[in-house]
C-alpha atoms as a PDB file:
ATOM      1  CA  UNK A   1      18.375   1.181  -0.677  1.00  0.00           C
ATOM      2  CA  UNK A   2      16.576   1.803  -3.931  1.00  0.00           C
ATOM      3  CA  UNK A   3      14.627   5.197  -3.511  1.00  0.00           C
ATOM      4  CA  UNK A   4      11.461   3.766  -5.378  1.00  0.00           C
ATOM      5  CA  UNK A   5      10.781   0.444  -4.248  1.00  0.00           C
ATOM      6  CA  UNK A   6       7.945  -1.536  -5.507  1.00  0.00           C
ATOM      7  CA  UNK A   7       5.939  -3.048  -2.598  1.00  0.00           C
ATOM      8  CA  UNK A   8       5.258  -6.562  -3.558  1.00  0.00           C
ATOM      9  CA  UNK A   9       2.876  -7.650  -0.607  1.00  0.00           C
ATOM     10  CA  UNK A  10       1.097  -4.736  -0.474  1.00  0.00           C
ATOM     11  CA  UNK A  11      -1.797  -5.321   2.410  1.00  0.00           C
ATOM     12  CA  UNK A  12      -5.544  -5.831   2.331  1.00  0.00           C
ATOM     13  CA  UNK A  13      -6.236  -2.270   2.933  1.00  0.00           C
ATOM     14  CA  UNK A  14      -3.819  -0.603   0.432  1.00  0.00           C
ATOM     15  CA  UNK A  15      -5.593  -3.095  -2.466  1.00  0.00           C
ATOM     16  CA  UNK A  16      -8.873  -1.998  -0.448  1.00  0.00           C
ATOM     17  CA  UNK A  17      -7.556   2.075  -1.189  1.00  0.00           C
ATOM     18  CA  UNK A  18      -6.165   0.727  -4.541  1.00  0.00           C
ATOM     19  CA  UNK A  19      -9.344  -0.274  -5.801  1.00  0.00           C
ATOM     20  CA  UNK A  20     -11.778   2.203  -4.668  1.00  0.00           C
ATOM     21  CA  UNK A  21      -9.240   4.988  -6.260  1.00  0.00           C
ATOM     22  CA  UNK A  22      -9.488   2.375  -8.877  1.00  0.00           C
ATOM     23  CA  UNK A  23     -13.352   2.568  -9.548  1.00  0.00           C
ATOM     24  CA  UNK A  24     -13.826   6.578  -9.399  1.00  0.00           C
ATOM     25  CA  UNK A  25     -11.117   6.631 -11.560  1.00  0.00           C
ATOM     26  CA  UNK A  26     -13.108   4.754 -14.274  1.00  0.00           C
ATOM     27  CA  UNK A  27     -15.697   6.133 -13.177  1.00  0.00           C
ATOM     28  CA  UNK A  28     -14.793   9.177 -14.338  1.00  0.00           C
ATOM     29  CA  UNK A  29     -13.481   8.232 -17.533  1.00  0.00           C
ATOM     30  CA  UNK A  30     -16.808   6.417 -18.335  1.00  0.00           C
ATOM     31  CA  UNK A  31     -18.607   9.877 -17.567  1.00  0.00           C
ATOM     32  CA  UNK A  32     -16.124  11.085 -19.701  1.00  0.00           C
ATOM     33  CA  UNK A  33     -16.722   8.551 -22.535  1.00  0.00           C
ATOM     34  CA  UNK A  34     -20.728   9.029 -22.232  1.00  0.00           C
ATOM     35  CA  UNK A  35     -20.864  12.910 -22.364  1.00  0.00           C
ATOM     36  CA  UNK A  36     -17.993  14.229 -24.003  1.00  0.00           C
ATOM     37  CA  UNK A  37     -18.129  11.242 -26.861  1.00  0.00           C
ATOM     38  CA  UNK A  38     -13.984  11.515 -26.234  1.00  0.00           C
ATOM     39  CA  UNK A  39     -11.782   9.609 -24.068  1.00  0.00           C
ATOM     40  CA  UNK A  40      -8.008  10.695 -24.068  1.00  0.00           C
ATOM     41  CA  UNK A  41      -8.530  13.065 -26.781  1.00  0.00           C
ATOM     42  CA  UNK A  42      -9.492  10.335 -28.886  1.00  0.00           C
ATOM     43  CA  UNK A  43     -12.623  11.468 -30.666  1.00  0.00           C
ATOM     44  CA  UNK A  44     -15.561   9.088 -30.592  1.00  0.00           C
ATOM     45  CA  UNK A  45     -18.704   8.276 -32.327  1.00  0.00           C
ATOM     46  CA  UNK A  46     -22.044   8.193 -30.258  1.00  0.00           C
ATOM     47  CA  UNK A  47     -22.611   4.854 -30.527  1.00  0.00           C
ATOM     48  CA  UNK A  48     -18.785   3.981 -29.673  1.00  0.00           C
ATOM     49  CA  UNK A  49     -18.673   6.461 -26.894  1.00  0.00           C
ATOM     50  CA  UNK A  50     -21.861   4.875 -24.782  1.00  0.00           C
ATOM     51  CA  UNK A  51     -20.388   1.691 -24.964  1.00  0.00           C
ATOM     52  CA  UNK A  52     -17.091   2.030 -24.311  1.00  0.00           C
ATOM     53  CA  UNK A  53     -18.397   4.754 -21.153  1.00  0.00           C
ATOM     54  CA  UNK A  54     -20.985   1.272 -20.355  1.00  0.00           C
ATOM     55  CA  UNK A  55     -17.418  -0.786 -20.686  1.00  0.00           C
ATOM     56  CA  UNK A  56     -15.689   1.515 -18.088  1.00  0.00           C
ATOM     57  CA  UNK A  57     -18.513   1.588 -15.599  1.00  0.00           C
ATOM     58  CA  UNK A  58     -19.171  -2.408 -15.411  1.00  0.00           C
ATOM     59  CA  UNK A  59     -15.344  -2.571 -14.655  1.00  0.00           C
ATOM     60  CA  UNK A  60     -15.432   0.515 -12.145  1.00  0.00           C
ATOM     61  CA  UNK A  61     -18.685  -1.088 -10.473  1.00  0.00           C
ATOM     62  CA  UNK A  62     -16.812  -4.727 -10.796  1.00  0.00           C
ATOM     63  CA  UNK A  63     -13.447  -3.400  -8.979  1.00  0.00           C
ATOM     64  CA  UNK A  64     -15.575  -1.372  -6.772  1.00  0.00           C
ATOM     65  CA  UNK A  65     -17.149  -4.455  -5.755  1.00  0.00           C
ATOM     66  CA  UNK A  66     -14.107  -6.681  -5.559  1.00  0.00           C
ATOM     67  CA  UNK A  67     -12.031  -3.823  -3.311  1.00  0.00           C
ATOM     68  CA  UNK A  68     -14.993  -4.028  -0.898  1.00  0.00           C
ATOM     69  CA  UNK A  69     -15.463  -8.179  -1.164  1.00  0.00           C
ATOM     70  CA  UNK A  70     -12.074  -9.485  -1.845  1.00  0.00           C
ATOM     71  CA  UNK A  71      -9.251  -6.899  -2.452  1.00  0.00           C
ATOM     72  CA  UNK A  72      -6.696  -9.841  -2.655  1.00  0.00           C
ATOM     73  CA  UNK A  73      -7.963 -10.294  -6.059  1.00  0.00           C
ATOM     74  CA  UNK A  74      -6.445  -6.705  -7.230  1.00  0.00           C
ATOM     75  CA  UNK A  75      -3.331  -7.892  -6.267  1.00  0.00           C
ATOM     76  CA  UNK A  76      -1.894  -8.725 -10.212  1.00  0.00           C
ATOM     77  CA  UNK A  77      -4.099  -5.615 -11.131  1.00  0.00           C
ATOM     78  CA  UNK A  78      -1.816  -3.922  -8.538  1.00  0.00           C
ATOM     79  CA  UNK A  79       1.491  -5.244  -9.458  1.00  0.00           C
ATOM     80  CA  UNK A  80       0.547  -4.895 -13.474  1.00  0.00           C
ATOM     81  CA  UNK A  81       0.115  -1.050 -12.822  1.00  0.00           C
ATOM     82  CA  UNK A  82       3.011  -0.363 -10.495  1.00  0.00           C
ATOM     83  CA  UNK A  83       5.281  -2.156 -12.757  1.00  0.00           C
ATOM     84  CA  UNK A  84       3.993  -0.056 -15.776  1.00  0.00           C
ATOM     85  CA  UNK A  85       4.059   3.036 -13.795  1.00  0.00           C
ATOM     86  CA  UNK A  86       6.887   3.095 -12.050  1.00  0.00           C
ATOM     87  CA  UNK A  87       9.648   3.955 -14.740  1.00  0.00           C
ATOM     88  CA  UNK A  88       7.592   6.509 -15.904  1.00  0.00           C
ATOM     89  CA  UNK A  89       7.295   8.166 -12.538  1.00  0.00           C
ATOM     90  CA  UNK A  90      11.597   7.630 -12.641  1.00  0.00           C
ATOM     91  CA  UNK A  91      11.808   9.551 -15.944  1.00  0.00           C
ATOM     92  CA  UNK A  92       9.649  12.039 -15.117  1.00  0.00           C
ATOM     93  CA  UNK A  93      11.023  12.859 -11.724  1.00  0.00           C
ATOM     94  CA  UNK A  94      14.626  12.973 -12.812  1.00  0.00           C
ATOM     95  CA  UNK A  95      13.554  15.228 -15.749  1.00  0.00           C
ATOM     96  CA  UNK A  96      11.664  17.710 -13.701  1.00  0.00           C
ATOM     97  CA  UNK A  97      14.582  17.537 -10.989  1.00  0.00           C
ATOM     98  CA  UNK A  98      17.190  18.838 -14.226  1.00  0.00           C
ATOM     99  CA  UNK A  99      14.830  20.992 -15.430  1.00  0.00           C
ATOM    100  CA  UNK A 100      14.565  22.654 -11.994  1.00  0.00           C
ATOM    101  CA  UNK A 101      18.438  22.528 -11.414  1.00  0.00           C
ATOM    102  CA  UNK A 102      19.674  23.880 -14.590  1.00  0.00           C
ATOM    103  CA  UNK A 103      16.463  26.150 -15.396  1.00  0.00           C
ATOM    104  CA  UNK A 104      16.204  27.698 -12.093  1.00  0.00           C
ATOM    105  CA  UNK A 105      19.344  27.341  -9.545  1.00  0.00           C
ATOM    106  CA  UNK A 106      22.008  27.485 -12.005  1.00  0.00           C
ATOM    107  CA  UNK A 107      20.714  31.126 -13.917  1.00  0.00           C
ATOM    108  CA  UNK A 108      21.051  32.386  -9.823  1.00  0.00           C
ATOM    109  CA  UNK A 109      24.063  31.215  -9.169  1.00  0.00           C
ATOM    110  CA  UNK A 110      25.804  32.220 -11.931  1.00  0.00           C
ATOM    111  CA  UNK A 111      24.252  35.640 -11.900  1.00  0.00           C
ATOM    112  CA  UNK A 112      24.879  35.675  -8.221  1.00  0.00           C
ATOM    113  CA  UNK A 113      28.229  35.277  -9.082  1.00  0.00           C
ATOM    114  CA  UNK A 114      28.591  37.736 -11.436  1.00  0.00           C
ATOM    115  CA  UNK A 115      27.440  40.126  -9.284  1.00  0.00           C
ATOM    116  CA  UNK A 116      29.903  39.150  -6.665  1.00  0.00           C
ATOM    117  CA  UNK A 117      27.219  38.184  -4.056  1.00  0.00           C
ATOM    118  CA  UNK A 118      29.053  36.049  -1.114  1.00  0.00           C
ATOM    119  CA  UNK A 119      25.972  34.855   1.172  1.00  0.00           C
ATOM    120  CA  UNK A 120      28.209  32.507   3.258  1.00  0.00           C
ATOM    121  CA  UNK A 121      31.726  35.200   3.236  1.00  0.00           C
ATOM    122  CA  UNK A 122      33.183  32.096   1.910  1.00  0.00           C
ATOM    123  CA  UNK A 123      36.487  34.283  -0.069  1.00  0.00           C
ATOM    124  CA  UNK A 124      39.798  33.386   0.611  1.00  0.00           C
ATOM    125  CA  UNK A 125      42.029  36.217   2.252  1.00  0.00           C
ATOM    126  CA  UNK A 126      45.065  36.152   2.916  1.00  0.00           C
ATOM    127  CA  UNK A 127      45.772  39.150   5.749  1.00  0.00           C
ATOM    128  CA  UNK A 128      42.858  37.127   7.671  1.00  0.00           C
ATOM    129  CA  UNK A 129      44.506  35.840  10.604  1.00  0.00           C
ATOM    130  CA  UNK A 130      41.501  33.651  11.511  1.00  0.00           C
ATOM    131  CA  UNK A 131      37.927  33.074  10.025  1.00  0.00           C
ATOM    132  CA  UNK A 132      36.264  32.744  13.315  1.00  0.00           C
ATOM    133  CA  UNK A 133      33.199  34.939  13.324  1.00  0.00           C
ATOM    134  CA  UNK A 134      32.584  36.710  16.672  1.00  0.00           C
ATOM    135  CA  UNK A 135      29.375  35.981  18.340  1.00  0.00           C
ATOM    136  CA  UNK A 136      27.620  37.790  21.048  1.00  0.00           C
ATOM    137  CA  UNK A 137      27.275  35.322  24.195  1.00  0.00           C
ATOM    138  CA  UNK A 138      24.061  33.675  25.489  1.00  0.00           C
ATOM    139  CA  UNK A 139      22.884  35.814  28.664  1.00  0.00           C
ATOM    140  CA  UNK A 140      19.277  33.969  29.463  1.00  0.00           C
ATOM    141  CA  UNK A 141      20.143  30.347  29.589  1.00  0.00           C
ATOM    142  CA  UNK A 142      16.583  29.658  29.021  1.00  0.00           C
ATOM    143  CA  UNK A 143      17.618  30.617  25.320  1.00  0.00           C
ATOM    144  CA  UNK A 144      19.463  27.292  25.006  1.00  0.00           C
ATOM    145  CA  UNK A 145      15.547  25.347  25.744  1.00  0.00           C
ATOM    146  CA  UNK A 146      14.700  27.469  22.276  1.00  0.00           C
ATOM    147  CA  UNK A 147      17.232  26.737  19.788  1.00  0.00           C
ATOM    148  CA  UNK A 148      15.029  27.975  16.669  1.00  0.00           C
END
C-alpha cells in the first residue's frame, strides 16, 4: 500500500469542498492582483494587475458556481492538480522528514551518547545474572481497569 494514493473517483462532495477551497483561493489571489499590483512576487503594472485580478475572479466566481451546480465538472480540474501536486508534496515531506532526523535526533543521540546517558539500561554486563527488573506487585485490582 502506497502511503500517498491519488483518489481517482473522488465524490460529489469532495469536488463540492474542492471547488469552493478552489474559488477563495482565487479569490484571494485576484484581491491580491487588484491591490497589491503583484501576484507571486511578480511585479505588475496597473493596468496588467486589474485585469489579470478581473481574470482570477471570473474563474473563482465560475468554479464557485460550478462546485455549487455541477461539481462533476471539476473532476479533470481535480485530477490535473493532484497529479501536479502530489510529487511535490513527496519531495517535500521526505526532505523535511531528513532534515528533522539528521538536524534534530541525530545531534541528541550522539551527544547523549557521549555523555554516557542509558535511558533504557540497555549495557551489556557480564556479572548480571539476569536482566529482569523487579517490579512492585499490583495490590488494588481495580488498577488493572486503568492501565495508563
Amino acid at each position: 500500500m502506497a502511503l500517498m494514493e491519488i483518489n481517482w473517483r473522488p465524490s460529489a462532495k469532495m469536488l463540492r469542498q474542492f471547488g469552493v477551497v478552489g474559488a477563495a483561493a482565487l479569490a484571494a489571489l485576484a484581491a491580491i492582483a487588484g491591490f497589491r499590483h503583484s501576484l507571486l512576487g511578480i511585479h505588475l503594472s496597473e493596468p496588467i494587475a486589474h485585469q489579470v485580478g478581473q481574470g482570477l475572479a471570473w474563474t473563482a466566481a465560475a468554479m464557485l458556481l460550478l462546485a455549487i451546480a455541477a461539481p462533476r465538472t471539476l473532476r479533470p480540474a481535480y485530477l490535473l492538480l493532484t497529479l501536479v501536486t502530489l510529487p511535490i508534496g513527496w519531495v517535500v515531506s521526505h526532505l523535511l522528514l531528513a532534515a528533522i532526523y539528521f538536524g534534530i535526533f541525530t545531534p541528541v543521540a550522539l551527544l547523549f551518547r557521549l555523555i554516557g546517558r542509558d535511558a533504557l539500561d540497555r549495557r551489556i554486563d557480564p556479572t548480571a545474572q539476569t536482566y529482569w527488573s523487579p517490579r512492585k506487585p499490583v495490590t488494588d485490582l481495580k488498577r488493572y481497569f486503568r492501565q495508563f
